[in-house]
PDB file of N, CA and C in Angstrom:
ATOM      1  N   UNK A   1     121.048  82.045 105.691  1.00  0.00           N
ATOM      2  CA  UNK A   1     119.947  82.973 105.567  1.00  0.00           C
ATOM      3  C   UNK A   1     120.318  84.115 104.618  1.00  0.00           C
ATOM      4  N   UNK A   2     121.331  84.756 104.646  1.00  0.00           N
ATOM      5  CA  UNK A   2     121.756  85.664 103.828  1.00  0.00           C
ATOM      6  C   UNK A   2     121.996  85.166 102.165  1.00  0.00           C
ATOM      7  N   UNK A   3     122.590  83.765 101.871  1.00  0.00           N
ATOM      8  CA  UNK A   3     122.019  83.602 101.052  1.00  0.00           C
ATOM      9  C   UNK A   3     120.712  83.076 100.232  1.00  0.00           C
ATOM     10  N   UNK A   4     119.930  83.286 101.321  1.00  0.00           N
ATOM     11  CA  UNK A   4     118.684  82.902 100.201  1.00  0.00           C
ATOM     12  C   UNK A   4     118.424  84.234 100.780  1.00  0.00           C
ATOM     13  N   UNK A   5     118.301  85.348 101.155  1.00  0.00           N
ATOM     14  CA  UNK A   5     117.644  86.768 100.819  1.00  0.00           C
ATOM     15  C   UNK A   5     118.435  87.466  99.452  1.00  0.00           C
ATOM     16  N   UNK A   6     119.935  87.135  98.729  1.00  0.00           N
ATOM     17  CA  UNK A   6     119.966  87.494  97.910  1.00  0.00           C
ATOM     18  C   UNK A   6     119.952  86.107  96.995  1.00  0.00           C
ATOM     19  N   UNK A   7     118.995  85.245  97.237  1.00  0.00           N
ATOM     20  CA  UNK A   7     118.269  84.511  95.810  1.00  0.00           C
ATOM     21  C   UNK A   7     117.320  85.067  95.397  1.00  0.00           C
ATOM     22  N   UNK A   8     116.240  85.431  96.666  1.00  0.00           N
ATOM     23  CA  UNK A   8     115.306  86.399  96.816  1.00  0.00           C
ATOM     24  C   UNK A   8     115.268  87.487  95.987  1.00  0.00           C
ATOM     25  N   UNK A   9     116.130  88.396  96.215  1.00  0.00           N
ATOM     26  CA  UNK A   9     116.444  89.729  95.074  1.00  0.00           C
ATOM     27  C   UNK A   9     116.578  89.617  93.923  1.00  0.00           C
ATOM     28  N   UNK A  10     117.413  88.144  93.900  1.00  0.00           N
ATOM     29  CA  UNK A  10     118.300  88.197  92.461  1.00  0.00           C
ATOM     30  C   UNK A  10     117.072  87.840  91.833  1.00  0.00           C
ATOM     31  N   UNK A  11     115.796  86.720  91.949  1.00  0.00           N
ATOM     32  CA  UNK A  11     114.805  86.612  91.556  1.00  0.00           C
ATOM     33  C   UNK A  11     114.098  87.624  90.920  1.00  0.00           C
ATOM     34  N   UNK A  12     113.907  88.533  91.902  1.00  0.00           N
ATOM     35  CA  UNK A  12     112.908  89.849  92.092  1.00  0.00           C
ATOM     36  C   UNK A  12     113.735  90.633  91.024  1.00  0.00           C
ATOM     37  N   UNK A  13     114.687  90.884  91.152  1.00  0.00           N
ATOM     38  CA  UNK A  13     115.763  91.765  90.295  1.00  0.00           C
ATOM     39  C   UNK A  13     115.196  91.421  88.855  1.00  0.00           C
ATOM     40  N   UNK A  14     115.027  90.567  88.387  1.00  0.00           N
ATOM     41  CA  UNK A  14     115.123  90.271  86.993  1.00  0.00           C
ATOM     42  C   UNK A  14     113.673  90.107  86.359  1.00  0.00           C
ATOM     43  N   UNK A  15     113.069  90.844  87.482  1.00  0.00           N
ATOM     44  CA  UNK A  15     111.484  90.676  86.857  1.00  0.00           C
ATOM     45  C   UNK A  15     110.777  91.812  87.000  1.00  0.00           C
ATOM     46  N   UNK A  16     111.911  92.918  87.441  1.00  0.00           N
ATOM     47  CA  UNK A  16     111.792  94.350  87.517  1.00  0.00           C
ATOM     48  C   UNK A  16     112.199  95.256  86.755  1.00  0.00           C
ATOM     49  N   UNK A  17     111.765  96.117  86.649  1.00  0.00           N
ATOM     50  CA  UNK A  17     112.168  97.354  85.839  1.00  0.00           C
ATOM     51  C   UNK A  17     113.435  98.008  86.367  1.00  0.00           C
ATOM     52  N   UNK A  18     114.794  98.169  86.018  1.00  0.00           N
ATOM     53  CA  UNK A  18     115.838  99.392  86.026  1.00  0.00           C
ATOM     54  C   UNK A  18     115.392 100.032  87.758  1.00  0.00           C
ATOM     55  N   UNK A  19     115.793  98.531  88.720  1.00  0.00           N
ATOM     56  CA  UNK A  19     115.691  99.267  90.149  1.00  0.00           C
ATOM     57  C   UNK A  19     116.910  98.919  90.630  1.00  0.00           C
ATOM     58  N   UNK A  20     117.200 100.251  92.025  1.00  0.00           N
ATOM     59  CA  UNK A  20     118.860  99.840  92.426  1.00  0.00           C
ATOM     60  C   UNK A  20     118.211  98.959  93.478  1.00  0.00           C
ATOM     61  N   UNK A  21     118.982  97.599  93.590  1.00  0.00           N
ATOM     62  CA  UNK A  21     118.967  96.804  94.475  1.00  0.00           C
ATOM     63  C   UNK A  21     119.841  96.987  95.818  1.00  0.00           C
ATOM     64  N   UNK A  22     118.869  97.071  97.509  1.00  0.00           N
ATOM     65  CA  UNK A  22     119.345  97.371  98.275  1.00  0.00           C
ATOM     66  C   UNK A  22     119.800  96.234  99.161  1.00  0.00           C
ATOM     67  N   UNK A  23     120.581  96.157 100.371  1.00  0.00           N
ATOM     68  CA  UNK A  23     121.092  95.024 101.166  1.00  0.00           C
ATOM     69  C   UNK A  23     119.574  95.282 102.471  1.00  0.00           C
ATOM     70  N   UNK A  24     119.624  93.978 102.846  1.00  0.00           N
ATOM     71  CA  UNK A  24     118.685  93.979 103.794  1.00  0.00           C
ATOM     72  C   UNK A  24     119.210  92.838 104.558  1.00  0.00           C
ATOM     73  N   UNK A  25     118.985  93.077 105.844  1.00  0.00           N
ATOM     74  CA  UNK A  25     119.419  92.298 106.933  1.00  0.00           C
ATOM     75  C   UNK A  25     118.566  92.577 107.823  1.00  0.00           C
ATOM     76  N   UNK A  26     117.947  91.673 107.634  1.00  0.00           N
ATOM     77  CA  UNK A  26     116.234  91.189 108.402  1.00  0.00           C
ATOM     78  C   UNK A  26     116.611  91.085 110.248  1.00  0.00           C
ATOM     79  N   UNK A  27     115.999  91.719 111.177  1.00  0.00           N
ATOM     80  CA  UNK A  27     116.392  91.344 112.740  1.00  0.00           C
ATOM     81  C   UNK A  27     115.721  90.539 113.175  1.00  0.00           C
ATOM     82  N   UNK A  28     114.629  90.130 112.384  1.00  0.00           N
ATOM     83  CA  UNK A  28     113.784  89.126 112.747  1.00  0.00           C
ATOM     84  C   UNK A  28     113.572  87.695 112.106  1.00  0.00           C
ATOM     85  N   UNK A  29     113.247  86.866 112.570  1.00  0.00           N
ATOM     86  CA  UNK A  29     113.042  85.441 111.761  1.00  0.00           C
ATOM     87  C   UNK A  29     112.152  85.055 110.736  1.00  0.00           C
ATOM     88  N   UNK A  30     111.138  85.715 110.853  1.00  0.00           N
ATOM     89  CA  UNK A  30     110.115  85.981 110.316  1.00  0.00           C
ATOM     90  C   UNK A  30     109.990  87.497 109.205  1.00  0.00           C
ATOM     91  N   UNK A  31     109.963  87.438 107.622  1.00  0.00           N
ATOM     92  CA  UNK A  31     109.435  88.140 106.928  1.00  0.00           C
ATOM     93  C   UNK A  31     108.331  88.302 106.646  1.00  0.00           C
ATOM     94  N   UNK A  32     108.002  89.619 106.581  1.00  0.00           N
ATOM     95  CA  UNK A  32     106.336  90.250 105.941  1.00  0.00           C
ATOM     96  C   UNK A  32     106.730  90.978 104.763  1.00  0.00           C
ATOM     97  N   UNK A  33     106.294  90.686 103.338  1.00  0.00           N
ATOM     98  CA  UNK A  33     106.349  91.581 102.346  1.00  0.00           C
ATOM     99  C   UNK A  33     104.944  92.112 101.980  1.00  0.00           C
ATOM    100  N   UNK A  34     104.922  93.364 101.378  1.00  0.00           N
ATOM    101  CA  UNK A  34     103.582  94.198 101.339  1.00  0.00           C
ATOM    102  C   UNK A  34     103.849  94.166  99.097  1.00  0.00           C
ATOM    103  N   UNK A  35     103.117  92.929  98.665  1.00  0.00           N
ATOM    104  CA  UNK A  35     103.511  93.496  96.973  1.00  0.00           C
ATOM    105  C   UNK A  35     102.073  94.123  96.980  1.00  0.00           C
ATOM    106  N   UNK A  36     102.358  95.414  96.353  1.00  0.00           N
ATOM    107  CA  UNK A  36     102.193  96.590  95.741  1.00  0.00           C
ATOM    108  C   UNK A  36     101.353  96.153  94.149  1.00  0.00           C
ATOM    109  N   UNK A  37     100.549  96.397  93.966  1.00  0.00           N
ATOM    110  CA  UNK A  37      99.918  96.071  92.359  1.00  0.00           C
ATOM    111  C   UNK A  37      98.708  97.109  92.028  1.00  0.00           C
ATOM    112  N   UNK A  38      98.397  97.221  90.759  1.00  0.00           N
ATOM    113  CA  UNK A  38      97.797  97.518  90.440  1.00  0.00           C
ATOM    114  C   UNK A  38      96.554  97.033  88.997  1.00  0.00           C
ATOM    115  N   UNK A  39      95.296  96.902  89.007  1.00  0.00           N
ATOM    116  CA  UNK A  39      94.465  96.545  87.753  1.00  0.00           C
ATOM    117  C   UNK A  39      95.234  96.445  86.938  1.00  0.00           C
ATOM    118  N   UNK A  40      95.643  95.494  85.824  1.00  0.00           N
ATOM    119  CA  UNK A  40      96.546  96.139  84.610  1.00  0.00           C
ATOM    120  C   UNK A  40      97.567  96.138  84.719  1.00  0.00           C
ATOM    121  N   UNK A  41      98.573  95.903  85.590  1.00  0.00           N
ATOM    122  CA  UNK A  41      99.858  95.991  85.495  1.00  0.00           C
ATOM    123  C   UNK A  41     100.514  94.792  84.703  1.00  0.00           C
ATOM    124  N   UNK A  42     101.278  95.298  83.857  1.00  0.00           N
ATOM    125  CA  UNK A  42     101.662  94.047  82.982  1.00  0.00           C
ATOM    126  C   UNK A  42     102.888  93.333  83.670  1.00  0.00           C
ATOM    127  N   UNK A  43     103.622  93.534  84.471  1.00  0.00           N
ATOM    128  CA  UNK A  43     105.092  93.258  84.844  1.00  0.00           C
ATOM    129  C   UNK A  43     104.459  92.110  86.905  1.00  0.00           C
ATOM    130  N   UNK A  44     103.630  92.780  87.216  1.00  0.00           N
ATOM    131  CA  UNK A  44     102.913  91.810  88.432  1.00  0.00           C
ATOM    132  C   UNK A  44     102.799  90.456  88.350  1.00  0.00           C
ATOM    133  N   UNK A  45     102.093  89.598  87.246  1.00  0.00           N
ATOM    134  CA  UNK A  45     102.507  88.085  87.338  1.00  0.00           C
ATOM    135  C   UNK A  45     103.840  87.177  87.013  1.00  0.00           C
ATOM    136  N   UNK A  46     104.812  88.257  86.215  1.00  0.00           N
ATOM    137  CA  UNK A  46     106.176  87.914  86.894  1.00  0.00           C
ATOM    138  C   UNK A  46     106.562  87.891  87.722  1.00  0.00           C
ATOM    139  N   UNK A  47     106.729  89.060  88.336  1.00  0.00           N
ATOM    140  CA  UNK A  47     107.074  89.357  89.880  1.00  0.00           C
ATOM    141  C   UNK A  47     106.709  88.553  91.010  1.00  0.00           C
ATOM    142  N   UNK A  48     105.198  88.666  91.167  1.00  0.00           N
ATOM    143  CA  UNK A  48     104.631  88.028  91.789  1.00  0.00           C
ATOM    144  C   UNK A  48     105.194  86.412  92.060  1.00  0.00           C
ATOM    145  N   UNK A  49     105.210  85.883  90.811  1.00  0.00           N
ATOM    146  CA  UNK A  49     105.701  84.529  90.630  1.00  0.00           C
ATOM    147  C   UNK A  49     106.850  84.459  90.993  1.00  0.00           C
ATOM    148  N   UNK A  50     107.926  84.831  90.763  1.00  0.00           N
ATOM    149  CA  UNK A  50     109.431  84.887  91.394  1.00  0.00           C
ATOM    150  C   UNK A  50     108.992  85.418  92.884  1.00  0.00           C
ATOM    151  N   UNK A  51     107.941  86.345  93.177  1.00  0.00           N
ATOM    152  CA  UNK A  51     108.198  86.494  95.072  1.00  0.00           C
ATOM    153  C   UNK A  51     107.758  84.977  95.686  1.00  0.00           C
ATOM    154  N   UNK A  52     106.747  84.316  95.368  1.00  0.00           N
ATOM    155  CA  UNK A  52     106.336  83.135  95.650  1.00  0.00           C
ATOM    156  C   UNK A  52     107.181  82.079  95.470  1.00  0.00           C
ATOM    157  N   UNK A  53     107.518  81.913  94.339  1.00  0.00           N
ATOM    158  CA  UNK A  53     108.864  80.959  94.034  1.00  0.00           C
ATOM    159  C   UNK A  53     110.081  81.194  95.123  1.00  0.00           C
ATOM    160  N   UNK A  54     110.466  82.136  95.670  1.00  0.00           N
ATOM    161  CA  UNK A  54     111.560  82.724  96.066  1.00  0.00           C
ATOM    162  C   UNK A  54     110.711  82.106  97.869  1.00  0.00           C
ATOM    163  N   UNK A  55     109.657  82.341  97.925  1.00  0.00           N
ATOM    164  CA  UNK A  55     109.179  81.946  99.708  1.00  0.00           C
ATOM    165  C   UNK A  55     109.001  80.392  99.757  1.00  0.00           C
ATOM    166  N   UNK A  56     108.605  79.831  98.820  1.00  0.00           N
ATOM    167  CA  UNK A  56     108.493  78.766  98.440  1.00  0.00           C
ATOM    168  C   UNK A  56     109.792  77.237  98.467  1.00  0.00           C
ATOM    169  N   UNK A  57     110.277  78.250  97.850  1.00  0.00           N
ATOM    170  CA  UNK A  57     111.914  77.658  98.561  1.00  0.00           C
ATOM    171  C   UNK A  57     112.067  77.095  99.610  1.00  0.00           C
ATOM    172  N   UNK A  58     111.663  77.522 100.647  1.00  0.00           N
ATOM    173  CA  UNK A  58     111.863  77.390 102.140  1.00  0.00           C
ATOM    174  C   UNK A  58     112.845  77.385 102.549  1.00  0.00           C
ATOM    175  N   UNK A  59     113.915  78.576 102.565  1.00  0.00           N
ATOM    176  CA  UNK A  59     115.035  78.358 103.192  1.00  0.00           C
ATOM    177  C   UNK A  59     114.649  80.109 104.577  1.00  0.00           C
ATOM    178  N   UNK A  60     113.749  80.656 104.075  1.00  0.00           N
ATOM    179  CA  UNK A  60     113.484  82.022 104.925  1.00  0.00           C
ATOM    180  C   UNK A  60     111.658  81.347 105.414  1.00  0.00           C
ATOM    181  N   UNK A  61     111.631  82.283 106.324  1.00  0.00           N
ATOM    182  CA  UNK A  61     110.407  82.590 106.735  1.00  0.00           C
ATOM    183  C   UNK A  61     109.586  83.757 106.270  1.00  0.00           C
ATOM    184  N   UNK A  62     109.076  83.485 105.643  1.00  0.00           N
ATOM    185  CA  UNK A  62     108.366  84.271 104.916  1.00  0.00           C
ATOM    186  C   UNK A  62     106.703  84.652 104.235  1.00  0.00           C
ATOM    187  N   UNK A  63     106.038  85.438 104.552  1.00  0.00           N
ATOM    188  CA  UNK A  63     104.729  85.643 103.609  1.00  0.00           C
ATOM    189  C   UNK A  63     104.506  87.028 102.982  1.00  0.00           C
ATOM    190  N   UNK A  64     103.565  87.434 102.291  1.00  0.00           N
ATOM    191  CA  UNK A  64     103.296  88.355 101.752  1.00  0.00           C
ATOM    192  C   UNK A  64     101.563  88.708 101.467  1.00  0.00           C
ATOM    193  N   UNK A  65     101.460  89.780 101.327  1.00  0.00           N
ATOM    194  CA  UNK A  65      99.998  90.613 101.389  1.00  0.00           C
ATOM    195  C   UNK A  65     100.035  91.185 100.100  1.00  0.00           C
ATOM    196  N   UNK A  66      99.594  91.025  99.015  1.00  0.00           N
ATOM    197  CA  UNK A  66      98.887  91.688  97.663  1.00  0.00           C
ATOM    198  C   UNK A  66      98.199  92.687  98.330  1.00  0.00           C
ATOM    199  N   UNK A  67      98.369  94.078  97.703  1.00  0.00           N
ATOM    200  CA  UNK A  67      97.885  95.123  98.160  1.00  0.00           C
ATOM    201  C   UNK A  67      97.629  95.812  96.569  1.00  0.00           C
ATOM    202  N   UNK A  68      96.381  95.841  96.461  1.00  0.00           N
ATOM    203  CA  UNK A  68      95.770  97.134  95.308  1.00  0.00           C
ATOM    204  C   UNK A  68      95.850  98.479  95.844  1.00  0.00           C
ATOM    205  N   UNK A  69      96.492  99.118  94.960  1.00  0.00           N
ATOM    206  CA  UNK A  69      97.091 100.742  94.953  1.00  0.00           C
ATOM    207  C   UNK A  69      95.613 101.228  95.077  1.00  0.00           C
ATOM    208  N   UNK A  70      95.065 100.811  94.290  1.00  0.00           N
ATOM    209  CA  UNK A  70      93.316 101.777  94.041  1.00  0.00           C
ATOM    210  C   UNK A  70      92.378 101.378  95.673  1.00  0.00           C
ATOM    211  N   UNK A  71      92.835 100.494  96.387  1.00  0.00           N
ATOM    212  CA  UNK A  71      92.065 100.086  97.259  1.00  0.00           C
ATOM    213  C   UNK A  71      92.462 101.322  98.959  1.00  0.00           C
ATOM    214  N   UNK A  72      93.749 101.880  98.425  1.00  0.00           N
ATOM    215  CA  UNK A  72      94.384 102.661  99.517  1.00  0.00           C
ATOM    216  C   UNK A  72      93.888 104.010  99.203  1.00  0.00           C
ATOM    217  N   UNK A  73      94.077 104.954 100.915  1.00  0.00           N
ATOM    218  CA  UNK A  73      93.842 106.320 100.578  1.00  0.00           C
ATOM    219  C   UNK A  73      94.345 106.501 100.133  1.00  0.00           C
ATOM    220  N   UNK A  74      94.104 107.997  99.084  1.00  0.00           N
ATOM    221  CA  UNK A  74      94.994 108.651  98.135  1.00  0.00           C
ATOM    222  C   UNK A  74      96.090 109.564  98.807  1.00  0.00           C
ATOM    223  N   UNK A  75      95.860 109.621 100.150  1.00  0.00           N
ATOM    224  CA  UNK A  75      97.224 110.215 100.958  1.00  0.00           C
ATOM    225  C   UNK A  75      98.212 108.980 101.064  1.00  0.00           C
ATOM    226  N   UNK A  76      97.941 107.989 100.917  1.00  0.00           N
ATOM    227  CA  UNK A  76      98.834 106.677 101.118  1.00  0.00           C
ATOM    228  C   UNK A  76     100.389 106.714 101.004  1.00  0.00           C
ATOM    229  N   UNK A  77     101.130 106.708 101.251  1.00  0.00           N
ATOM    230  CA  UNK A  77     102.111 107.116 100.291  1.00  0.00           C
ATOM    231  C   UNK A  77     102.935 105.672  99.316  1.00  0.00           C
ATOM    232  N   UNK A  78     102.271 104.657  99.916  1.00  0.00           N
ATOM    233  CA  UNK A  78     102.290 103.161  98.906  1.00  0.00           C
ATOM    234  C   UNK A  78     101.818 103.410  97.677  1.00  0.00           C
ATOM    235  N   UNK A  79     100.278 104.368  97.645  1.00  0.00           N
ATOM    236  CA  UNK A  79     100.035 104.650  96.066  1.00  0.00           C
ATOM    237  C   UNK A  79     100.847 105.632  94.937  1.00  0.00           C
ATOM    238  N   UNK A  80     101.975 105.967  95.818  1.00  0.00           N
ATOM    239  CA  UNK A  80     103.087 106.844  94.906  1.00  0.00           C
ATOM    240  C   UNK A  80     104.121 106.177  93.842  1.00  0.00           C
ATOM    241  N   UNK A  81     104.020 104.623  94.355  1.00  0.00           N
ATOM    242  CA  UNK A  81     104.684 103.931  94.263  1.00  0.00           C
ATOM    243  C   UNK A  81     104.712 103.118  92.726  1.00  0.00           C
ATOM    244  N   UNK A  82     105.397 103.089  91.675  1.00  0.00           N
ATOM    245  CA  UNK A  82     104.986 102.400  90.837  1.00  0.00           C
ATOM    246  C   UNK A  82     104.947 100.949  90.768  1.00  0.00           C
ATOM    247  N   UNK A  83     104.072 100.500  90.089  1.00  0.00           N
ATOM    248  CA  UNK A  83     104.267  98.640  90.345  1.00  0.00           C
ATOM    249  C   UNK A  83     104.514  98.215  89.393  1.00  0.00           C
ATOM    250  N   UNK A  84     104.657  97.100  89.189  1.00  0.00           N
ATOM    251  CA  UNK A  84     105.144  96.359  90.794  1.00  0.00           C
ATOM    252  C   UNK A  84     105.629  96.772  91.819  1.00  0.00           C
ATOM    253  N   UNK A  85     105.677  97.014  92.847  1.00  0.00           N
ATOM    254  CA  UNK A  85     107.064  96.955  93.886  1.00  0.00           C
ATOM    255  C   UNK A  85     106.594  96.424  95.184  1.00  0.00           C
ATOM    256  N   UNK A  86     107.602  95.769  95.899  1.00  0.00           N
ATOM    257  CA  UNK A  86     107.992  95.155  97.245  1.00  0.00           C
ATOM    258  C   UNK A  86     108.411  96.114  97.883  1.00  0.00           C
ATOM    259  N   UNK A  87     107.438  95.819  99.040  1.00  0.00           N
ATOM    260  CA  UNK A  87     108.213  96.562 100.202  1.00  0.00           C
ATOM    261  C   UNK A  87     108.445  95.671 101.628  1.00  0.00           C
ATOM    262  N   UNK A  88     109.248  95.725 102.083  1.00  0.00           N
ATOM    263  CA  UNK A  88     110.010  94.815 103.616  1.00  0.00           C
ATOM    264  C   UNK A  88     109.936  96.273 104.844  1.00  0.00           C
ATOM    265  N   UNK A  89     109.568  95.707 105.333  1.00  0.00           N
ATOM    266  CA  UNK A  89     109.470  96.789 106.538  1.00  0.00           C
ATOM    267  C   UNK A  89     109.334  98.137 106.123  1.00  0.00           C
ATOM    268  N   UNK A  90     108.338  97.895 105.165  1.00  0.00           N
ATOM    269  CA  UNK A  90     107.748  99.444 104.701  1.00  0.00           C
ATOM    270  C   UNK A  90     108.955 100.339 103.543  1.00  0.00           C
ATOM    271  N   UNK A  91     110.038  99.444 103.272  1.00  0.00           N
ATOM    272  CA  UNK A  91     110.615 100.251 102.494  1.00  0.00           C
ATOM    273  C   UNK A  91     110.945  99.041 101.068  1.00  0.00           C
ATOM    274  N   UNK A  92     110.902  99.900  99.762  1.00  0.00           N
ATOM    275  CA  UNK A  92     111.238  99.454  98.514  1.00  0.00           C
ATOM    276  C   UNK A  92     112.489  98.309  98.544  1.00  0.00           C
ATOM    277  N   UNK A  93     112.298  97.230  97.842  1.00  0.00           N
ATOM    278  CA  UNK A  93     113.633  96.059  98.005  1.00  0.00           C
ATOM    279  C   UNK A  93     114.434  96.381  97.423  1.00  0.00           C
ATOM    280  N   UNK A  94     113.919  97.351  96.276  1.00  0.00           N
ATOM    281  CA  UNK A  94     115.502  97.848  95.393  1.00  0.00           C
ATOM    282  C   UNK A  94     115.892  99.238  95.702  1.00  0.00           C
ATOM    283  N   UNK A  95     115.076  99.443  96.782  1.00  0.00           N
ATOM    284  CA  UNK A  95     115.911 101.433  96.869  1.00  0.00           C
ATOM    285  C   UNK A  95     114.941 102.593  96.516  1.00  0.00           C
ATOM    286  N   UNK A  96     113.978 102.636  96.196  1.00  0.00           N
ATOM    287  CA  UNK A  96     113.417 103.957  95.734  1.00  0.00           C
ATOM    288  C   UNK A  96     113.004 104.090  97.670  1.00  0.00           C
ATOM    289  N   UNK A  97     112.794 105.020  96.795  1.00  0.00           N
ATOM    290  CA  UNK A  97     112.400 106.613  98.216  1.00  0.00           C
ATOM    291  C   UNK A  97     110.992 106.252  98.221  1.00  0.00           C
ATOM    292  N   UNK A  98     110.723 106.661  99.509  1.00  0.00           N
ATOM    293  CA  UNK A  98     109.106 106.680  99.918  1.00  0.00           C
ATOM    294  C   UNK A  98     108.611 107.482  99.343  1.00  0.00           C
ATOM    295  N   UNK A  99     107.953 107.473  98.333  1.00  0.00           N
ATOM    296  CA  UNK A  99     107.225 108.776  97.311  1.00  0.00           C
ATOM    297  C   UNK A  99     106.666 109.675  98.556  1.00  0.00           C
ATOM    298  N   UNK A 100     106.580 110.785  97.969  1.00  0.00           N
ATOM    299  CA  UNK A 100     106.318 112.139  98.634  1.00  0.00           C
ATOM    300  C   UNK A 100     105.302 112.847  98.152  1.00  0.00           C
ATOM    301  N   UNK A 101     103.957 113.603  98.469  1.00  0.00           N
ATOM    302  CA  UNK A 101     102.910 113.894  97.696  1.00  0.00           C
ATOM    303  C   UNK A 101     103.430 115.284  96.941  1.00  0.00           C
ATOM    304  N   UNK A 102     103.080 115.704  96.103  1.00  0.00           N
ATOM    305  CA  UNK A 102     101.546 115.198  95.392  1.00  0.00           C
ATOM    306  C   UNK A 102     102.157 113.644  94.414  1.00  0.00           C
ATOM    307  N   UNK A 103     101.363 112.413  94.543  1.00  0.00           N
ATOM    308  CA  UNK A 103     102.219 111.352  94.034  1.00  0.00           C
ATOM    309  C   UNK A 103     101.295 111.138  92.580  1.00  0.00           C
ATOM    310  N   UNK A 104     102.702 110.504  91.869  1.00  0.00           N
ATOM    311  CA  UNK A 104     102.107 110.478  90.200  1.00  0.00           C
ATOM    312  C   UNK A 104     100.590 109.538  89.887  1.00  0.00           C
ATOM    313  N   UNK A 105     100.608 109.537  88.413  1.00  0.00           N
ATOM    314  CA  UNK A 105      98.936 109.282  88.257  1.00  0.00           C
ATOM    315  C   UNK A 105      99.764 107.781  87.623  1.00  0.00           C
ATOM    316  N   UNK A 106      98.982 106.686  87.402  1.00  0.00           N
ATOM    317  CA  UNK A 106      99.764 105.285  87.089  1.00  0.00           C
ATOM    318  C   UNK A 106      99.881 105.499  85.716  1.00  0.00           C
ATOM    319  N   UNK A 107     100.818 104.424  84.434  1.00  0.00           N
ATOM    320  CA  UNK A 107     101.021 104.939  83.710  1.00  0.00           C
ATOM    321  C   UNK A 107     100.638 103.663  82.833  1.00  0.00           C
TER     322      UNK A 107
END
């Protein structure tokens, strides 16, 4: 199991922008990922494709929820978030901080 969560990353890693990659050690059998997107994002059907490829595998249990930034309140603190990004139990796969308001405008 541990190695296919860092096939998982290493996937994700290389279809991301300059993120620190964190260790995760899941307590449960079952994964939920929340990907993060936005209208327009140019770097999302990579990503996307390596998160699917990576569940697809079948060596984890795993699904995921596409979530539009524009579809959340603007107190959200997911919309602080730039996208792409994954989050596992509510926190970033490579390490950023839970954005904090007032959160940036997309770019």
């Amino acid at each position: 199991m541990k190695h296919t969560i860092f096939v998982l990353l290493v996937a994700l890693l290389f279809s991301a922008c300059s993120r620190k990659q964190i260790e995760m050690n899941p307590t449960r059998d079952h994964l939920h990922f929340e990907f993060l997107t936005r209208e327009g994002c140019k770097n999302t059907p990579v990503m996307l494709e390596n998160l699917k490829a990576a569940i697809a595998e079948g060596q984890i249990s795993a699904d995921y929820t596409v979530i539009q930034q524009a579809a959340l309140p603007p107190d959200d603190p997911r919309t602080g978030y730039p996208t792409p990004t994954i989050l596992l139990n509510g926190k970033d796969i490579f390490g950023l901080a839970v954005p904090k308001p007032p959160f940036p405008e997309p770019s």
